[in-house]
Protein backbone atom coordinates (compact mmCIF):
# COMPACT_ATOMS: atom_id res chain seq x y z
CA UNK A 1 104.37 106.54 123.72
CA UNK A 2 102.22 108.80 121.53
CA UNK A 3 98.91 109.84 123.10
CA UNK A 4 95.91 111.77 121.05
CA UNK A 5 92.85 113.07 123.27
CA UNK A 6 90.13 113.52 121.60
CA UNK A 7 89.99 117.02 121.36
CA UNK A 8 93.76 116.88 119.78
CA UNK A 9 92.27 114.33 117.21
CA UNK A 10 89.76 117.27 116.17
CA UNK A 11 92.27 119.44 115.37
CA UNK A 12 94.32 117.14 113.48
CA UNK A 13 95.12 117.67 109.93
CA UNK A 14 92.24 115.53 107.51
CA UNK A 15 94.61 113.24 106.17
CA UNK A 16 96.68 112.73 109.05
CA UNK A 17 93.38 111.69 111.19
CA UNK A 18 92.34 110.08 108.63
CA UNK A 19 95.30 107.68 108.40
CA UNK A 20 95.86 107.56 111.85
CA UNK A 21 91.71 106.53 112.41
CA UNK A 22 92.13 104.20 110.00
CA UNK A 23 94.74 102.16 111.05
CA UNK A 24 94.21 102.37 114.79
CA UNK A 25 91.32 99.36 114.51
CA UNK A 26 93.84 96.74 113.01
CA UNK A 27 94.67 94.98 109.60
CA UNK A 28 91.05 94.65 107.36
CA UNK A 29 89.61 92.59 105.03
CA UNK A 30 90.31 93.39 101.41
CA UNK A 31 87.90 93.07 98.50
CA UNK A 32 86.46 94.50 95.08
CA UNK A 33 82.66 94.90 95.12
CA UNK A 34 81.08 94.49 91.49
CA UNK A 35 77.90 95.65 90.54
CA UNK A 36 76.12 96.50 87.46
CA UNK A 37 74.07 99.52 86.51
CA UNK A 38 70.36 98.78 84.91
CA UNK A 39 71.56 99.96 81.80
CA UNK A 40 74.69 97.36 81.74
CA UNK A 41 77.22 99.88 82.96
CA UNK A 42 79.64 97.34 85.11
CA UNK A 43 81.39 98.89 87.99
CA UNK A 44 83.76 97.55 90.64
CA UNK A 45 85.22 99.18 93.66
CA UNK A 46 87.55 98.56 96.71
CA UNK A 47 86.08 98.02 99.88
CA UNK A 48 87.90 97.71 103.58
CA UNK A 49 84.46 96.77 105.55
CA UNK A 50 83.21 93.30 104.33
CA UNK A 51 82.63 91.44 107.66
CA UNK A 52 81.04 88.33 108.07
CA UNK A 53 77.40 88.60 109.80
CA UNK A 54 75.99 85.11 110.41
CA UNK A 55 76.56 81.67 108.71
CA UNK A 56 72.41 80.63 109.12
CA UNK A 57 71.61 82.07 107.21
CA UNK A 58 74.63 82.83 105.67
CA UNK A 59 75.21 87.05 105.67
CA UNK A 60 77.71 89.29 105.02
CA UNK A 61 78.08 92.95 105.17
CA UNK A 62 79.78 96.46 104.15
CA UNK A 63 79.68 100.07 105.31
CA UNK A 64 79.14 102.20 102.71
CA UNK A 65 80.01 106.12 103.22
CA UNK A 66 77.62 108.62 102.87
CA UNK A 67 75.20 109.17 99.90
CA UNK A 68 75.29 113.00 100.30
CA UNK A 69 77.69 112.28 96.68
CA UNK A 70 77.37 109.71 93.71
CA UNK A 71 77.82 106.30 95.30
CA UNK A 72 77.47 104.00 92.19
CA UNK A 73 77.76 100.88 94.09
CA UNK A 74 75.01 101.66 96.29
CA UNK A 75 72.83 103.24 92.98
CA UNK A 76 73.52 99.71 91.64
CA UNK A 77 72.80 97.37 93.93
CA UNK A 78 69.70 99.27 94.91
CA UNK A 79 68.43 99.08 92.13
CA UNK A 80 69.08 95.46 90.56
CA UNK A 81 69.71 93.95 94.40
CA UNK A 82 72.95 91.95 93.23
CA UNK A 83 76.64 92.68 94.24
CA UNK A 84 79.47 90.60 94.22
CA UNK A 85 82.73 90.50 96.91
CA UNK A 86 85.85 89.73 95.08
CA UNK A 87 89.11 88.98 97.58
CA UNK A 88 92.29 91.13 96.01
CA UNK A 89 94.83 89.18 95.78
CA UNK A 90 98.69 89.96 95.60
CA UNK A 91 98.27 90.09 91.84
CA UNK A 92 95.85 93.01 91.48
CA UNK A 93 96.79 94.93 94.48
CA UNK A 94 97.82 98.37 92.05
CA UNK A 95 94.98 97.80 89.94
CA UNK A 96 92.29 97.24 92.78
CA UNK A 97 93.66 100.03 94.65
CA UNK A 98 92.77 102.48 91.68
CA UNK A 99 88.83 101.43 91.69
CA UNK A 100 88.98 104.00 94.39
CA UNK A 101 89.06 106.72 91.97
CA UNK A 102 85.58 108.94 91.80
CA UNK A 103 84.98 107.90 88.01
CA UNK A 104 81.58 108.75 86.73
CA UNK A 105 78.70 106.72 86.80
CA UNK A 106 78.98 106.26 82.99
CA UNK A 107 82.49 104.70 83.62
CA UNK A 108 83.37 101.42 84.19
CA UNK A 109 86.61 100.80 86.50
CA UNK A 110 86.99 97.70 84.28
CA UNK A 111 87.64 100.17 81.89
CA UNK A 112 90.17 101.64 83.51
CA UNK A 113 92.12 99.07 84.98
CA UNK A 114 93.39 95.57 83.97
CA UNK A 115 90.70 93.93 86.06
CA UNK A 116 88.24 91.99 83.77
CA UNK A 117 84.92 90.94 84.44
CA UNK A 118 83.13 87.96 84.22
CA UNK A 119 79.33 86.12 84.82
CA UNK A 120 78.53 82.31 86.71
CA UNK A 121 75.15 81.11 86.61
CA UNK A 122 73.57 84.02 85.01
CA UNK A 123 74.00 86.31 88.04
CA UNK A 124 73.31 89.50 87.69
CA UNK A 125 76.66 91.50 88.83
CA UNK A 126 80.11 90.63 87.53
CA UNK A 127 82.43 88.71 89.10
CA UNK A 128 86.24 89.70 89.26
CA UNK A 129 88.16 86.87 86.70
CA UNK A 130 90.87 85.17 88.84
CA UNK A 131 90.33 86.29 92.21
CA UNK A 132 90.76 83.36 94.38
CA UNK A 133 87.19 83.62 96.47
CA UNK A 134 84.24 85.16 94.75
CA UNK A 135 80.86 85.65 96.44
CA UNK A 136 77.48 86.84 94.67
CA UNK A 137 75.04 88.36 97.34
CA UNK A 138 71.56 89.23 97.03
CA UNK A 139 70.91 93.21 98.49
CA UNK A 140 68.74 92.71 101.96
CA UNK A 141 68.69 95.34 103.81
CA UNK A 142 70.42 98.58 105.02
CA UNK A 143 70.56 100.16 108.08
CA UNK A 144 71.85 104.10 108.88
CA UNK A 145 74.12 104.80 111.53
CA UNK A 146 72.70 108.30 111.93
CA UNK A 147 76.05 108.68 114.27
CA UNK A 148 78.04 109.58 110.85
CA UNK A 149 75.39 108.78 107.88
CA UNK A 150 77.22 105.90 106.70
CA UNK A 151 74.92 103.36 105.26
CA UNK A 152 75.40 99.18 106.79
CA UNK A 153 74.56 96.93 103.61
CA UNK A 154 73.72 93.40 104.37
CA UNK A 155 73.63 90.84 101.58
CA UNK A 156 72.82 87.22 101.39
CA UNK A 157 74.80 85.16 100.24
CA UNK A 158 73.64 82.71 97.25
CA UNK A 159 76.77 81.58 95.26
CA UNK A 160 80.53 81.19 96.65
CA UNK A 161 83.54 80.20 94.37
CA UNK A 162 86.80 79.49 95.62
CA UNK A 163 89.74 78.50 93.84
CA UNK A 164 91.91 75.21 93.95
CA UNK A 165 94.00 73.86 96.79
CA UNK A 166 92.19 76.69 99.17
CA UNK A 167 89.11 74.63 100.24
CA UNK A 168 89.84 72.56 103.56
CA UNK A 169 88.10 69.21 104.49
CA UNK A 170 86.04 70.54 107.33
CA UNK A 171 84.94 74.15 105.21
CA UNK A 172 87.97 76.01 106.60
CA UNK A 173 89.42 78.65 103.67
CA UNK A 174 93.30 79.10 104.00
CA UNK A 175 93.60 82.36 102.92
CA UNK A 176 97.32 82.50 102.80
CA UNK A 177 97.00 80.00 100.03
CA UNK A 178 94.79 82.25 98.41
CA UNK A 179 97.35 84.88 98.54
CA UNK A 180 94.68 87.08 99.74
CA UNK A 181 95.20 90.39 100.91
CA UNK A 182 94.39 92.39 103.76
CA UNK A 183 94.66 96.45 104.46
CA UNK A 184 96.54 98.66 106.71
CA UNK A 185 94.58 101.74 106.95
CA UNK A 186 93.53 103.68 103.68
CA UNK A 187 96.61 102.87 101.48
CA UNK A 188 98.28 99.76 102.57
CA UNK A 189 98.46 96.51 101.47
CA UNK A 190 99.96 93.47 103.13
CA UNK A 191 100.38 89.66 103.08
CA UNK A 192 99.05 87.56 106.10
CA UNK A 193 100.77 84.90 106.94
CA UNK A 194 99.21 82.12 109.01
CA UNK A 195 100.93 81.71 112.55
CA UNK A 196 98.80 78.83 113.46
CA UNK A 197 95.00 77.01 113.61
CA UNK A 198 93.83 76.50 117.13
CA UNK A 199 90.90 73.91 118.42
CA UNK A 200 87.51 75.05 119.49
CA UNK A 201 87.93 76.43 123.25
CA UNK A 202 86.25 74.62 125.70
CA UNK A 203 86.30 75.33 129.29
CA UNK A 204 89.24 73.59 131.07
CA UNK A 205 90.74 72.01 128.13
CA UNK A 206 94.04 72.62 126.45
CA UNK A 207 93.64 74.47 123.19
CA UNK A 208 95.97 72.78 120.55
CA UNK A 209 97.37 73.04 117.08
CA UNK A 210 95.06 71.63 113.91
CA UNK A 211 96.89 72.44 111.16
């Protein structure tokens, strides 16, 4: 089987380590981040690195690359200290996937895309119309990793909107339902399917099947 040592990963071409980095972690979480500039300037971008942080209170977070360039999600939600996290779904894969383009500030990626905003409850940031799970966050806290001067954004979470026959009776969010995506890498987009739900495990007790 292939083997890299770490001095062979060095030397690598960028976008071969890059893709090969990338992927080597697993399958992760998919989602537009929406924010909107003081001014009213709405942007929305793709993000790989929402992970859930606690559920008391109930945090999230995303790494955020270094601000050595223009970041305009981070110049947003620094200043007005609301973001939203918008699942892609199968629908919007193309069009989410371009919000990775380095558009000006002065640019909205609403703009330049079929995605279309919209507001709940007179938050702040936009939301992403039709995405299946929607989640407006209040800007915490940040932390540097001084390792590579990538930026950890936590948010709290104040609002979450999910869409119909997705909601569970005990909380649980079937995804699959959602059609929600997940990533493969830098460029890749695929379709979980659920193999199964298993019961909290318990020492010396069979784990078994809930769904």
């Amino acid at each position: 089987m292939p083997n890299f040592k770490l001095n062979e990963l060095l030397e690598l071409d960028k976008i071969y380590r890059a893709n090969l980095i990338n992927s080597c972690t697993g399958f992760k979480s998919a989602n537009l981040i929406s924010t909107k500039s003081k001014d009213g300037i709405e942007n929305v971008a793709v993000f790989s690195s929402v992970t859930h942080l606690s559920s008391n209170p109930p945090l999230l977070g995303f790494i955020l690359r270094p601000t050595t360039v223009e970041r305009n999600t981070y110049d947003n939600l620094e200043k007005t200290g609301y973001f939203t996290v918008n699942h892609i779904h199968q629908s919007i894969v193309k069009d989410a996937h371009h919000t990775s383009a380095k558009y000006d500030g002065d640019i909205s990626e609403y703009s330049k895309t079929n995605l279309v905003s919209e507001y709940k409850d007179n938050f702040w940031a936009p939301f992403v119309k039709d995405c299946p799970i929607q989640i407006a966050c209040k800007f915490i806290n940040q932390y540097d990793i001084k390792e590579n001067g990538c930026k950890h954004i936590i948010g709290a979470i104040e609002h979450i909107y999910i869409g119909d026959q997705i909601l569970s009776k005990d909380g649980w969010l079937n995804l699959e339902a959602a059609q929600t995506v997940t990533v493969n890498g830098l460029d890749a987009y695929a379709s979980p399917k659920i193999i199964d739900r298993l019961s909290f495990s318990r020492p010396n007790e069979t784990v078994t099947s809930i769904l």
